[in-house]
Protein backbone atom coordinates (compact mmCIF):
# COMPACT_ATOMS: atom_id res chain seq x y z
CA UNK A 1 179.74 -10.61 -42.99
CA UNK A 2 180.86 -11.59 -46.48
CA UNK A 3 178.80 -14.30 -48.02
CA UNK A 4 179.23 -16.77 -51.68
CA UNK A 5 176.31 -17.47 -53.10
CA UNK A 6 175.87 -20.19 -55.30
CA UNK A 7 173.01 -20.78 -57.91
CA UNK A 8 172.04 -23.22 -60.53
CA UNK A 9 167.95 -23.91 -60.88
CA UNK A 10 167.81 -23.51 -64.44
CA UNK A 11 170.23 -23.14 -67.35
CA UNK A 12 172.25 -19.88 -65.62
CA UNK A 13 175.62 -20.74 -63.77
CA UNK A 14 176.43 -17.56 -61.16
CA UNK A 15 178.48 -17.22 -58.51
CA UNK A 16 178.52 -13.82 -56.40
CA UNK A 17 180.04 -12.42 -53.27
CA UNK A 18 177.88 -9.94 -50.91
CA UNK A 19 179.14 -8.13 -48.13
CA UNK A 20 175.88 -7.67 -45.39
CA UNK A 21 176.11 -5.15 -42.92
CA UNK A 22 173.69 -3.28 -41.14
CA UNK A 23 170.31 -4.45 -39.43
CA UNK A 24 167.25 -5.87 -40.50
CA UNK A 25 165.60 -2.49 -40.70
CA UNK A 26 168.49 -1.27 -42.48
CA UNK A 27 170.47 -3.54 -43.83
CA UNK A 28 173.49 -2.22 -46.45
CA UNK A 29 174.27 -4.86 -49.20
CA UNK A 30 177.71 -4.40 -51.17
CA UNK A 31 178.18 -6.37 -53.68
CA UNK A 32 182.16 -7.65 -54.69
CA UNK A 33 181.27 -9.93 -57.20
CA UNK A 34 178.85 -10.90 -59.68
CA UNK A 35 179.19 -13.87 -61.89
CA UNK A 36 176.81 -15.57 -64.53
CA UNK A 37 177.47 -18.11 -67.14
CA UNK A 38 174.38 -18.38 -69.64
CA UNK A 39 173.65 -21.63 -71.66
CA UNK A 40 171.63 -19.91 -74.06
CA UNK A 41 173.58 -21.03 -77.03
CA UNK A 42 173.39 -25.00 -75.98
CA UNK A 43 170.00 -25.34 -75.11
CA UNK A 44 168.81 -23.38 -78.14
CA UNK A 45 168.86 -26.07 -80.45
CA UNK A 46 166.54 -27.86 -78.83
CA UNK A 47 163.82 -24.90 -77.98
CA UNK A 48 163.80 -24.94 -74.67
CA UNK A 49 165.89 -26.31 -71.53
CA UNK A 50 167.18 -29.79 -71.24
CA UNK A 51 167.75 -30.43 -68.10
CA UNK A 52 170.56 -33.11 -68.51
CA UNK A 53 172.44 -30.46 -70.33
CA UNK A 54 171.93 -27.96 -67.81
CA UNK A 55 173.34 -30.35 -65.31
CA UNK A 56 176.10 -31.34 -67.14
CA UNK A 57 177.01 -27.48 -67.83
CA UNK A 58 176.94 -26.11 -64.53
CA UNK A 59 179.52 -29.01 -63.59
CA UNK A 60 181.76 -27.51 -66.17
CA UNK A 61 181.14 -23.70 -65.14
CA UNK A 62 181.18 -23.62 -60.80
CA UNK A 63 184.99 -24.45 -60.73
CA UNK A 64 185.81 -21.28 -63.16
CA UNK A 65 183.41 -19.17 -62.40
CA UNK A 66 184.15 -19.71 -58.40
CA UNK A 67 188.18 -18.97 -59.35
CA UNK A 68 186.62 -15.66 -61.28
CA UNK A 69 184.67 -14.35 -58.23
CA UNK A 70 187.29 -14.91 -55.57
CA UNK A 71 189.60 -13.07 -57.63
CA UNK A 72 187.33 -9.94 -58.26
CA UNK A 73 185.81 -10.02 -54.03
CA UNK A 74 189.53 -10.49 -52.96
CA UNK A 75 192.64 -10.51 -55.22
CA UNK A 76 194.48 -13.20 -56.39
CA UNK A 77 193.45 -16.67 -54.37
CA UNK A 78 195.65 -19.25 -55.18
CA UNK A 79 198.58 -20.14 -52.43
CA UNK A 80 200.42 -23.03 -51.99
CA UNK A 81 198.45 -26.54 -52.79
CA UNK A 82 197.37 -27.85 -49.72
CA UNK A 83 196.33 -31.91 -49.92
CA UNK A 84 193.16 -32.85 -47.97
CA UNK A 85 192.76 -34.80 -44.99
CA UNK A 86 191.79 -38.96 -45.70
CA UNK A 87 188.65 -38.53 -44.52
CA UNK A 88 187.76 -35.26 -45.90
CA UNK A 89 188.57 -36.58 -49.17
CA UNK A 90 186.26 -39.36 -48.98
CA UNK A 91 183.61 -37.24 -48.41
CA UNK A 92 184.13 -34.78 -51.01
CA UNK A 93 184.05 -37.70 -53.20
CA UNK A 94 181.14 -39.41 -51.97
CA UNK A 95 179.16 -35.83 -52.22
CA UNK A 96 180.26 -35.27 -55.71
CA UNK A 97 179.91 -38.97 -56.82
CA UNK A 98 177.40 -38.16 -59.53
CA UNK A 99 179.33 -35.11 -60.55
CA UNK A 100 182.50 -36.44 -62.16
CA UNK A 101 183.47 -32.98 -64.34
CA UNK A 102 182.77 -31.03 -61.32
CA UNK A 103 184.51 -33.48 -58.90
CA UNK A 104 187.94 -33.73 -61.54
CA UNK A 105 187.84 -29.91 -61.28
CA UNK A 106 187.60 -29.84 -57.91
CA UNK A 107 190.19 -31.86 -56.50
CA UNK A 108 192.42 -29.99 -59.29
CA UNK A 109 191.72 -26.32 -58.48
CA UNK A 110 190.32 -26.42 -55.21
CA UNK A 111 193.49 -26.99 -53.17
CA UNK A 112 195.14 -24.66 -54.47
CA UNK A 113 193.34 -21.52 -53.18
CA UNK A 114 193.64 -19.59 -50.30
CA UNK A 115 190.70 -20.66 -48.23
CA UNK A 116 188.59 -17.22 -48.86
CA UNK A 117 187.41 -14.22 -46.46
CA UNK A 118 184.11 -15.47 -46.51
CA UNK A 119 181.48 -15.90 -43.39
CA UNK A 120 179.38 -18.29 -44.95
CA UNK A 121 177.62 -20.05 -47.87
CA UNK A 122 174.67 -19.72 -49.62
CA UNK A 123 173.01 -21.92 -52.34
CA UNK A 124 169.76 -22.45 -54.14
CA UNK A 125 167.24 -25.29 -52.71
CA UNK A 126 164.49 -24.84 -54.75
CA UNK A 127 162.39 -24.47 -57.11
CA UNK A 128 163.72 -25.19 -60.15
CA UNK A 129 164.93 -28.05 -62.29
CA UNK A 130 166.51 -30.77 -60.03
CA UNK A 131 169.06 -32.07 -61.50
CA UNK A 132 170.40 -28.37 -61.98
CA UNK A 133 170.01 -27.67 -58.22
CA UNK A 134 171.71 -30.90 -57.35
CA UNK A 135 174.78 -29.77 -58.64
CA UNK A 136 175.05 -26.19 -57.37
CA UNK A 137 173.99 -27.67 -53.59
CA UNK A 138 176.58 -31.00 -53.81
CA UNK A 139 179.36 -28.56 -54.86
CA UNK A 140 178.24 -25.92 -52.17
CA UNK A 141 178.46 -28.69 -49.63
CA UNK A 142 181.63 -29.58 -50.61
CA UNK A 143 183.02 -26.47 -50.23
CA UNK A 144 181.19 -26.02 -47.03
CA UNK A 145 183.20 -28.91 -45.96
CA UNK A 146 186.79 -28.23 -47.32
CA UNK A 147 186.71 -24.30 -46.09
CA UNK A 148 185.06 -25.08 -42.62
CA UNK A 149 182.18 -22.75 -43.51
CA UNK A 150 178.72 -22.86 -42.68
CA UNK A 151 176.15 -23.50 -45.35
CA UNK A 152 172.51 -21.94 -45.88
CA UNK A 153 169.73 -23.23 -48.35
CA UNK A 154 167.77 -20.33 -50.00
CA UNK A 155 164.83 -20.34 -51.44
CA UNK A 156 165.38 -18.96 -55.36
CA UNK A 157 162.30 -17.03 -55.40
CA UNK A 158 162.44 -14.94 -52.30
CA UNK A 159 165.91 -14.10 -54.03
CA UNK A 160 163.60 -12.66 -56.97
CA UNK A 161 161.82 -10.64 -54.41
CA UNK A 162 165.30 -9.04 -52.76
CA UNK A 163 167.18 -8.81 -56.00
CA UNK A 164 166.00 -4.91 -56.09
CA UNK A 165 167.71 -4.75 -52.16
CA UNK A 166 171.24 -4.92 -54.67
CA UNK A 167 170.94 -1.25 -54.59
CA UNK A 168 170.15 0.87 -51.73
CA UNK A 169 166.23 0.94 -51.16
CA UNK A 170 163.66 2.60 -49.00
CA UNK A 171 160.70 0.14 -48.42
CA UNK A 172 157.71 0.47 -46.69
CA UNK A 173 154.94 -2.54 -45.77
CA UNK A 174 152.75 -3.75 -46.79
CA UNK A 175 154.60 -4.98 -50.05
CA UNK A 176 153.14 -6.71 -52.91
CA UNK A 177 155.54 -8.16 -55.01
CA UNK A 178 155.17 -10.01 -58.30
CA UNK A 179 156.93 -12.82 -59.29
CA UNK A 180 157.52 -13.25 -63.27
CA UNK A 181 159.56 -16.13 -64.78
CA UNK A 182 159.71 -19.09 -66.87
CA UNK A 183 158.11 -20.88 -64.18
CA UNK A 184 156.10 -19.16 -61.63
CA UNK A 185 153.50 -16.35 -61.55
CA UNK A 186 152.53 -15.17 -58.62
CA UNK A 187 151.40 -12.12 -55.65
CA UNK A 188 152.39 -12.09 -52.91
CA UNK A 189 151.67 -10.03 -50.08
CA UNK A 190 154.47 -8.72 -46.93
CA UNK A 191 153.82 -7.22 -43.91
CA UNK A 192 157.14 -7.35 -42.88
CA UNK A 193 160.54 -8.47 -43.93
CA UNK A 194 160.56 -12.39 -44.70
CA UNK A 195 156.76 -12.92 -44.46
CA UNK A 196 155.06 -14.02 -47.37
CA UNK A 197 151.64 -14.87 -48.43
CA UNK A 198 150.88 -16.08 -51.89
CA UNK A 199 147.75 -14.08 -52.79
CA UNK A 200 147.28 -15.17 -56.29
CA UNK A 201 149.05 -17.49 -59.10
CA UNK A 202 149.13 -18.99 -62.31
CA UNK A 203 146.45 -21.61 -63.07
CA UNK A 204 148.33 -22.82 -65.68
CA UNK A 205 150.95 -21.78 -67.99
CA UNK A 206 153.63 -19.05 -66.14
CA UNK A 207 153.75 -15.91 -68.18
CA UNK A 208 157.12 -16.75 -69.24
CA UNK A 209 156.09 -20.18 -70.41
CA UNK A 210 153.90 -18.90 -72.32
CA UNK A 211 155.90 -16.48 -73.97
CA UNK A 212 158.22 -18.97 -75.01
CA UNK A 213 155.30 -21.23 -76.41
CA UNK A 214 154.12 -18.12 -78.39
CA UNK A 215 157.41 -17.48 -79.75
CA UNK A 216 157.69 -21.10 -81.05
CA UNK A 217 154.30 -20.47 -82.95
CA UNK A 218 155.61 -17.36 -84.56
CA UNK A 219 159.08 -19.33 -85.21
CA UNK A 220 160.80 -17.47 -83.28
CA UNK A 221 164.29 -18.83 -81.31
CA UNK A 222 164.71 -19.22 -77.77
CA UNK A 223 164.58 -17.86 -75.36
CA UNK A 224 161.29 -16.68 -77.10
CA UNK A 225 160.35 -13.58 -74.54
CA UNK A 226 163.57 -11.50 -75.17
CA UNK A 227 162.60 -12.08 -79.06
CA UNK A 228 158.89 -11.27 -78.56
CA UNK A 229 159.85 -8.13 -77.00
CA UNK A 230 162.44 -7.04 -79.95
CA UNK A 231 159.81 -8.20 -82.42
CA UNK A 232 156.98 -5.43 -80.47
CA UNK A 233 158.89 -3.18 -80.25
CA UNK A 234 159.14 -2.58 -84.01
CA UNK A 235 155.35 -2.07 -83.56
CA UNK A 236 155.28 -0.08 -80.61
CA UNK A 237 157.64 2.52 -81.92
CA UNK A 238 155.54 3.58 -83.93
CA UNK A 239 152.21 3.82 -81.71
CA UNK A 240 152.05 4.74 -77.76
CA UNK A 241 153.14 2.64 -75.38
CA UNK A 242 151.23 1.09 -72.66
CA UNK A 243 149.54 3.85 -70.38
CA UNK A 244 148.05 3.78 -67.20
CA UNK A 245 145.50 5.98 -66.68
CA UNK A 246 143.95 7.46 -63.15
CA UNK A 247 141.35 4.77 -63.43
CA UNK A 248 144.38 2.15 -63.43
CA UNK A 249 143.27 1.04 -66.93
CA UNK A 250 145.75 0.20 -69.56
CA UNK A 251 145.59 1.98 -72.64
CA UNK A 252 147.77 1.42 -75.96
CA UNK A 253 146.74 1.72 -79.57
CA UNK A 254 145.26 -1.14 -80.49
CA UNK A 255 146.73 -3.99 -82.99
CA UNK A 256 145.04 -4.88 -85.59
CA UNK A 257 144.07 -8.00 -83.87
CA UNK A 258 142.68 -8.21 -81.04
CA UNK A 259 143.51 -10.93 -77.81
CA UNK A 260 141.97 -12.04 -75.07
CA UNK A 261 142.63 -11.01 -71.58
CA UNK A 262 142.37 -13.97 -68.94
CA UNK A 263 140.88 -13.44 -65.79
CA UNK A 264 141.11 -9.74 -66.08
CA UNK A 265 138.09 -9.23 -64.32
CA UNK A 266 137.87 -12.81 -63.15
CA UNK A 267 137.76 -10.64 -59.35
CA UNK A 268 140.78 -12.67 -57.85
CA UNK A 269 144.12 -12.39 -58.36
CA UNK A 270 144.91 -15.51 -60.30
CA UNK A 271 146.76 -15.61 -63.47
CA UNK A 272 145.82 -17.87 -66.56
CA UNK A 273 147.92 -17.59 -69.85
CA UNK A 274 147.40 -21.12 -71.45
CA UNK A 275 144.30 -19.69 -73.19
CA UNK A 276 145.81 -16.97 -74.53
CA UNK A 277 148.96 -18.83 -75.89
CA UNK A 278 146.05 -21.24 -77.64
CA UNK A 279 144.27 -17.85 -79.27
CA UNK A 280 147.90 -17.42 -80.93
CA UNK A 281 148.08 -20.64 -82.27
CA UNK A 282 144.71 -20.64 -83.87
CA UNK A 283 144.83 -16.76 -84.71
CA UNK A 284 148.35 -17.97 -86.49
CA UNK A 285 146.81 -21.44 -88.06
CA UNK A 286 144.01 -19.19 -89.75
CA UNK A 287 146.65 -16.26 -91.43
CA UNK A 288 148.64 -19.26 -92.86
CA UNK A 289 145.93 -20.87 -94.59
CA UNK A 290 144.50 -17.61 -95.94
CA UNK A 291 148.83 -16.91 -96.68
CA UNK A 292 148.69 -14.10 -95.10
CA UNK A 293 151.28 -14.73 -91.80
CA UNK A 294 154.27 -12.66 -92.99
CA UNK A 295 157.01 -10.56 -90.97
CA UNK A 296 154.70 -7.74 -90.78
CA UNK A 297 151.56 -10.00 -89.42
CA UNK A 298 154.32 -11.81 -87.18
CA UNK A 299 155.18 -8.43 -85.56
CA UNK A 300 151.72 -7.41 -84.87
CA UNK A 301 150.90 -10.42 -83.21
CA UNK A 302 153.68 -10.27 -81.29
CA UNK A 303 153.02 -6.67 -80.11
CA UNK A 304 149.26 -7.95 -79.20
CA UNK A 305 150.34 -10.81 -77.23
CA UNK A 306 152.82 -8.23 -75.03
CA UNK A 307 149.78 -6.00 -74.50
CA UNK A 308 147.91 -8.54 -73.41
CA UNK A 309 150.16 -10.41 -71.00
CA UNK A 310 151.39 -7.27 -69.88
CA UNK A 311 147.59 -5.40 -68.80
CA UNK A 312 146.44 -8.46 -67.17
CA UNK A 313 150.08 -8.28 -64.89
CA UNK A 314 149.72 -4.83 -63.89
CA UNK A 315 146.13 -4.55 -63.78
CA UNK A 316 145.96 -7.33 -60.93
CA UNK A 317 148.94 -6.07 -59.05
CA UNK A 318 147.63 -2.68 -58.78
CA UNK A 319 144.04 -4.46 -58.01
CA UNK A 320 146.05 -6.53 -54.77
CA UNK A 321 148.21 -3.22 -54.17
CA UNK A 322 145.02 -1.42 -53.61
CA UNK A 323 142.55 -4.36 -51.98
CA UNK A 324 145.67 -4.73 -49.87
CA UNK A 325 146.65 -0.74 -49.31
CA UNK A 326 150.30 -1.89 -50.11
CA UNK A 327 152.96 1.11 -50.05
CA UNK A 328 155.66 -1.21 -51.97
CA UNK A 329 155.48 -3.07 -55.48
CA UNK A 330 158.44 -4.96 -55.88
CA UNK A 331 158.73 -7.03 -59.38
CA UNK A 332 161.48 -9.58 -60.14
CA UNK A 333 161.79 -12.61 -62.02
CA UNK A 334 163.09 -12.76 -65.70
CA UNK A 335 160.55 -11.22 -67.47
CA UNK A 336 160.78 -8.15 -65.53
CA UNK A 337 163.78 -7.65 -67.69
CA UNK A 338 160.82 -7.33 -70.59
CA UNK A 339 161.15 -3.13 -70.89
CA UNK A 340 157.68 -2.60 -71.66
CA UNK A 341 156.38 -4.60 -68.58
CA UNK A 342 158.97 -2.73 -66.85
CA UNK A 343 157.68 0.81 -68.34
CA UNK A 344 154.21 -0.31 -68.13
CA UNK A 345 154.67 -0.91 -64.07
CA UNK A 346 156.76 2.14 -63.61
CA UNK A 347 153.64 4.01 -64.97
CA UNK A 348 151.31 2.26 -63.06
CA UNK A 349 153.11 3.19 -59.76
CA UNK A 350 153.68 6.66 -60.69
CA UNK A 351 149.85 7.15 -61.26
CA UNK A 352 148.35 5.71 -58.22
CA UNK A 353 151.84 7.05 -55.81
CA UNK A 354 153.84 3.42 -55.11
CA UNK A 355 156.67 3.12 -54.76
CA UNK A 356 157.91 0.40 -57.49
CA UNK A 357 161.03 -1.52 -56.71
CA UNK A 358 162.16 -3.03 -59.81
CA UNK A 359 165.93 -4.57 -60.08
CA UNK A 360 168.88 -3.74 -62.64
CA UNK A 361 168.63 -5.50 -65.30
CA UNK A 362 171.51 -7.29 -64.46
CA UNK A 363 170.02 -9.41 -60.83
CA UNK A 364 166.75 -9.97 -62.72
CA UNK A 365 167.23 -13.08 -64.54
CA UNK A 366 168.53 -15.91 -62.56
CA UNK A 367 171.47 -14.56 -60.31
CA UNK A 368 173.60 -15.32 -57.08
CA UNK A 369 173.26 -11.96 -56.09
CA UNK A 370 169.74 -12.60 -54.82
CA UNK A 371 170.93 -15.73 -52.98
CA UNK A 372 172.86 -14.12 -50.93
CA UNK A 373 170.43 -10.85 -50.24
CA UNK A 374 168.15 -13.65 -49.03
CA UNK A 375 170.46 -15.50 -47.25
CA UNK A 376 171.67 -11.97 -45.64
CA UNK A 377 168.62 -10.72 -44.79
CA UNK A 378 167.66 -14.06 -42.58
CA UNK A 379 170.77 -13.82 -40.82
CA UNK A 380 170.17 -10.14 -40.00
CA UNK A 381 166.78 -11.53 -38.58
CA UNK A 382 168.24 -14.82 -37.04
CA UNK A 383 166.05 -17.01 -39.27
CA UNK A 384 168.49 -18.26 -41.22
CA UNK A 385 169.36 -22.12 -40.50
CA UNK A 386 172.55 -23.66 -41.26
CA UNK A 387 172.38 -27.43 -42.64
CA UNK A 388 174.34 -29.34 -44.43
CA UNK A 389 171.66 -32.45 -45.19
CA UNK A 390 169.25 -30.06 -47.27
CA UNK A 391 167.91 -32.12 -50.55
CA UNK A 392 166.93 -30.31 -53.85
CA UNK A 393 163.01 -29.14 -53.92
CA UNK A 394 162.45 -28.24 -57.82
CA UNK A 395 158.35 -27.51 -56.29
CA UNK A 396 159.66 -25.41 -53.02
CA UNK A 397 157.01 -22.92 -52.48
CA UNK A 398 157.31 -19.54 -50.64
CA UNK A 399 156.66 -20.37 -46.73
């Protein structure tokens, strides 16, 4: 079965079509096409993501972007314009009523393609910013509607957790899988496919919150975790890398400052990073008065805040991998696309024999790729639920 998945719960527009085949056990993902339209540029200005702009974007981008992947999955689309029926054409319109770009765009492009090869429709539900996810799911449901298709809410972070399933992958239960991103933190254990219980989380700040935060203390632009990471790594060049040694403790050479760790041996498997985004600040208020915060200082700092975000993250996954005698880690989330997190994990697993699923760089910021692996996977296990009166839940949890 060929699905389109559709997702829009933050500032990244995608589009992609999977082809799922296979069972449960083994299912076989191939993917045909794999779109994403970033707003970094827009919503850089203003430090961070405004969510009216993100809204307003992603009702500029689906139309394109949806022409782009139908013509990559299957050829040229477009046939001869075909007008809708009366009453299909009210509804469209009353779905897309607080959409107007999107709406224009679709009644202009819309009719004109061939209705596509597809067996269904996936879209984000949640979490995530609202009005974001409001658009993706209107304009999903009015495809739905238009192609005669059914439609399938996902849930955007069990995506994170099957975005590695984009290439073929052995995995064995019980998994732990960590969830990294701008807005979650998280463990969460598997015994089998599509069960999940949240063993530990974030307190606070998410780990990619708080990298942004500290890269708006060191001035640096956003998205501050991919700038973070290029500022360390003119540190950590020249000093080792994050280790893992038998004793699953993290070793690098240490900055010349020195950070705290948050509930590293707090004996759970909760997360806290607000604290140590607030032992930036005041480690960064202190250099300036005494004039000594330059680019060299800046990078240091940088380079100790990675360390220390990074050893609490691996430290208590191994801790649930082993309490929990896991076979799998499976990471995803945007800042698994942070390569020393990534090379700090692979490590980690190699030690103590996991096996680490991590995805291509590629499905592990926001992507529709790992809609439609979730959306896939449930219909390979006849859990998945059709519906076409699903609301946006920017709090959905992992159930």
């Amino acid at each position: 079965m060929k699905i389109l998945a559709i997702e829009t719960s933050c500032d990244d527009t995608a589009i992609s079509i999977v082809d799922v085949k296979g069972s449960l056990t083994k299912p076989v993902f191939k993917v045909l096409a794999h779109n994403i339209s970033s707003q970094i540029k827009i919503h850089q200005e203003w430090g961070g993501v405004v969510p009216s702009l993100a809204k307003r974007e992603h009702g500029k981008n689906l139309v394109p972007i949806l022409v782009k992947s139908l013509g990559e999955a299957f050829g040229k689309g477009e046939g001869k314009e075909k007008k809708f029926e009366e009453k299909i054409e009210k509804k469209i319109n009353k779905i897309l009523e607080r959409e107007p770009e999107l709406k224009e765009q679709f009644f202009a492009v819309i009719p004109k393609l061939k209705i596509p090869k597809i067996d269904a429709i996936a879209v984000t539900k949640g979490p995530g910013l609202e009005p974001a996810l409001w658009v993706g799911i209107n304009f999903a449901k009015a495809l739905a509607l238009v192609w005669d298709k059914p439609l399938y809410p996902v849930n955007h972070l069990e995506g994170h957790i099957l975005a590695s399933l984009a290439t073929p992958q052995k995995v064995a239960f019980p998994i732990i899988s960590l969830i990294v991103s701008g807005g979650h933190t998280e463990l969460v254990l598997s015994k089998d496919w599509l069960k999940y219980k949240i063993i530990g989380r974030t307190r606070d700040d998410a780990v990619g919150e708080a990298f942004d935060k500290v890269a708006r203390i060191l001035d640096l632009p956003y998205p501050g975790g991919p700038e973070i990471s290029k500022l360390a790594a003119t540190i950590s060049t020249e000093r080792p890398r994050l280790l893992v040694n038998p004793n699953s403790q993290l070793r690098g050479e240490a900055s010349q400052f020195r950070l705290p760790r948050p509930m590293l041996h707090s004996g759970d498997f909760d997360f806290s990073f607000s604290g140590l985004k607030t032992a930036v600040l005041y480690l960064v208020q202190k250099l300036k008065q005494a004039n000594k915060f330059d680019e060299k200082i800046k990078a240091e700092i940088a380079y100790e805040f990675q360390q220390a975000a990074i050893e609490v993250l691996v430290t208590k996954t191994l801790s649930a991998g082993q309490k929990f005698k896991a076979k799998t880690i499976i990471a995803g989330g945007g800042v698994i696309a942070n390569t020393a997190l990534r090379e700090a994990l692979s490590k980690m697993a190699s030690v103590n024999n996991l096996k680490l699923l991590i995805p291509e760089l590629s499905y592990s910021t926001d992507n529709a790729t790992m809609i439609a692996l979730s959306a896939g996977l449930r219909l390979l296990a006849g859990k998945s639920q059709k519906s076409n009166t699903f609301k946006a839940d920017g709090n959905l949890n992992l159930k």
